[in-house]
Protein backbone atom coordinates (compact mmCIF):
# COMPACT_ATOMS: atom_id res chain seq x y z
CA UNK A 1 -19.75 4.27 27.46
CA UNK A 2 -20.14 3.57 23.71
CA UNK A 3 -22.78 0.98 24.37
CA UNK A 4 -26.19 1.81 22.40
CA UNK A 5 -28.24 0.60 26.12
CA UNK A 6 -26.30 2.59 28.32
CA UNK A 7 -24.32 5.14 26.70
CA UNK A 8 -24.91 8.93 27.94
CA UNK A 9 -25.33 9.63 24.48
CA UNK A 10 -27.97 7.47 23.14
CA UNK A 11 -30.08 8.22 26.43
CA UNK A 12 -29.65 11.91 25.51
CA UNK A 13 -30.62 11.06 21.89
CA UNK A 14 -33.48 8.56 22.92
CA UNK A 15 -35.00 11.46 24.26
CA UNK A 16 -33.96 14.03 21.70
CA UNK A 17 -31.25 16.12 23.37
CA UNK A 18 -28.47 15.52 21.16
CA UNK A 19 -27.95 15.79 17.13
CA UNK A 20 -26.11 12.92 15.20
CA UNK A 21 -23.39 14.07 13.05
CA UNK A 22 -23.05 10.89 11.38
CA UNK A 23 -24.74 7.92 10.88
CA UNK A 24 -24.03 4.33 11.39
CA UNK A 25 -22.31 3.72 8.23
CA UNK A 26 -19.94 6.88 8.70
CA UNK A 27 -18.85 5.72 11.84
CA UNK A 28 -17.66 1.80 10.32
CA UNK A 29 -16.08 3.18 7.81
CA UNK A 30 -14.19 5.57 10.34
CA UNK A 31 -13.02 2.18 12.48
CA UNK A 32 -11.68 0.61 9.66
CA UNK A 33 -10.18 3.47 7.73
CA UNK A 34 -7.79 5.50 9.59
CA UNK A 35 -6.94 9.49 8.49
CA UNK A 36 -4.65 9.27 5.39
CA UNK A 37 -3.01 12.61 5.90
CA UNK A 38 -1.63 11.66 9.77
CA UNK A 39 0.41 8.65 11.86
CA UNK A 40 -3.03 6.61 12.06
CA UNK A 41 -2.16 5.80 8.83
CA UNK A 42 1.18 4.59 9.43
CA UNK A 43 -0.56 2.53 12.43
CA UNK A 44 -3.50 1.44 10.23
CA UNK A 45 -1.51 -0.16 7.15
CA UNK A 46 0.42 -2.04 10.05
CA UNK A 47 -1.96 -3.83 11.83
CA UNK A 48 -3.82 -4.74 9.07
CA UNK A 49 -0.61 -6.42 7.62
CA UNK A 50 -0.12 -7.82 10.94
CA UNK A 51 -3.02 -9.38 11.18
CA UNK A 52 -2.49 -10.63 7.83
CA UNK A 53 0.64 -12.69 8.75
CA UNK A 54 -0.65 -13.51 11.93
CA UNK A 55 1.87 -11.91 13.90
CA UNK A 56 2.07 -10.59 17.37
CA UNK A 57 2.41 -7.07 17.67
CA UNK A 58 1.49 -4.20 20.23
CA UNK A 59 0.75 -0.27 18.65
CA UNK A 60 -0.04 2.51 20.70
CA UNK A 61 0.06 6.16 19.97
CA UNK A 62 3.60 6.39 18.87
CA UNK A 63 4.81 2.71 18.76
CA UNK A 64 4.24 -0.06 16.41
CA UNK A 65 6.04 -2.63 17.57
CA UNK A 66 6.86 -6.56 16.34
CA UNK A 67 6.60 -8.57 19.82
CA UNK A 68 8.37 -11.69 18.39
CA UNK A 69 11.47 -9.83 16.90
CA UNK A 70 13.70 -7.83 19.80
CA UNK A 71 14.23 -4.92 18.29
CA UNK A 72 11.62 -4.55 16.11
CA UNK A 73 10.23 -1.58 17.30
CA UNK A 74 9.57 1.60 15.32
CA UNK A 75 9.03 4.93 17.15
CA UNK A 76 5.97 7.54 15.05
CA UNK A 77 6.35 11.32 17.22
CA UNK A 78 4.84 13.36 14.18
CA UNK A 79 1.38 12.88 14.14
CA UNK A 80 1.14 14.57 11.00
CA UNK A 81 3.51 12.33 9.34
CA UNK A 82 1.78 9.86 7.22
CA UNK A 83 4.80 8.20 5.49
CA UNK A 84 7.88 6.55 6.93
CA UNK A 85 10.37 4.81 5.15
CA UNK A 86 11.02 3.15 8.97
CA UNK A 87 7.54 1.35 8.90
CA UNK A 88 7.72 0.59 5.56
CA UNK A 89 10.51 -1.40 6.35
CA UNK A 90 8.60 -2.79 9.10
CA UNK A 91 5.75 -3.74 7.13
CA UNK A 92 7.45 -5.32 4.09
CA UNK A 93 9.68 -7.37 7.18
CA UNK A 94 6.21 -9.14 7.69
């Protein structure tokens, strides 16, 4: 549980048995800017043009898919592949 009232972690901090790594401001940036050396990448520049256009789309680990086009899906196994000529199809598409 992530939440800052009931997380196991901030009850460990609260009482000093745990060390941040980070702070705060880290962590944002983290959410918002995926590894550019890996698939996140690939999954990051994606969604954000998805949301962009407004379109519907699922991603999970390996898929980025287009749910208003059949066949619109692109499959990512290399998670240390950071560039695909495949999604950028897909993303220029939008």
């Amino acid at each position: 549980d992530v939440n800052r009232d009931r997380g196991l972690f901030y009850k460990l901090q609260d009482h000093g048995l745990v060390e941040r790594l980070c702070d705060d401001d880290t962590i944002d940036e983290a959410v918002e800017t995926p590894p550019q050396t890996t698939r996140a990448k690939l999954r990051g520049d994606f969604i954000r043009r998805a949301k962009e256009r407004k379109r519907d789309y699922t991603v999970d680990w390996v898929h980025l898919k287009l749910n208003d086009q059949a066949q619109r899906t692109v499959l990512c196994k290399d998670p240390f592949k950071s560039v695909d000529d495949r999604v950028e199809k897909l993303i220029a598409s939008l």
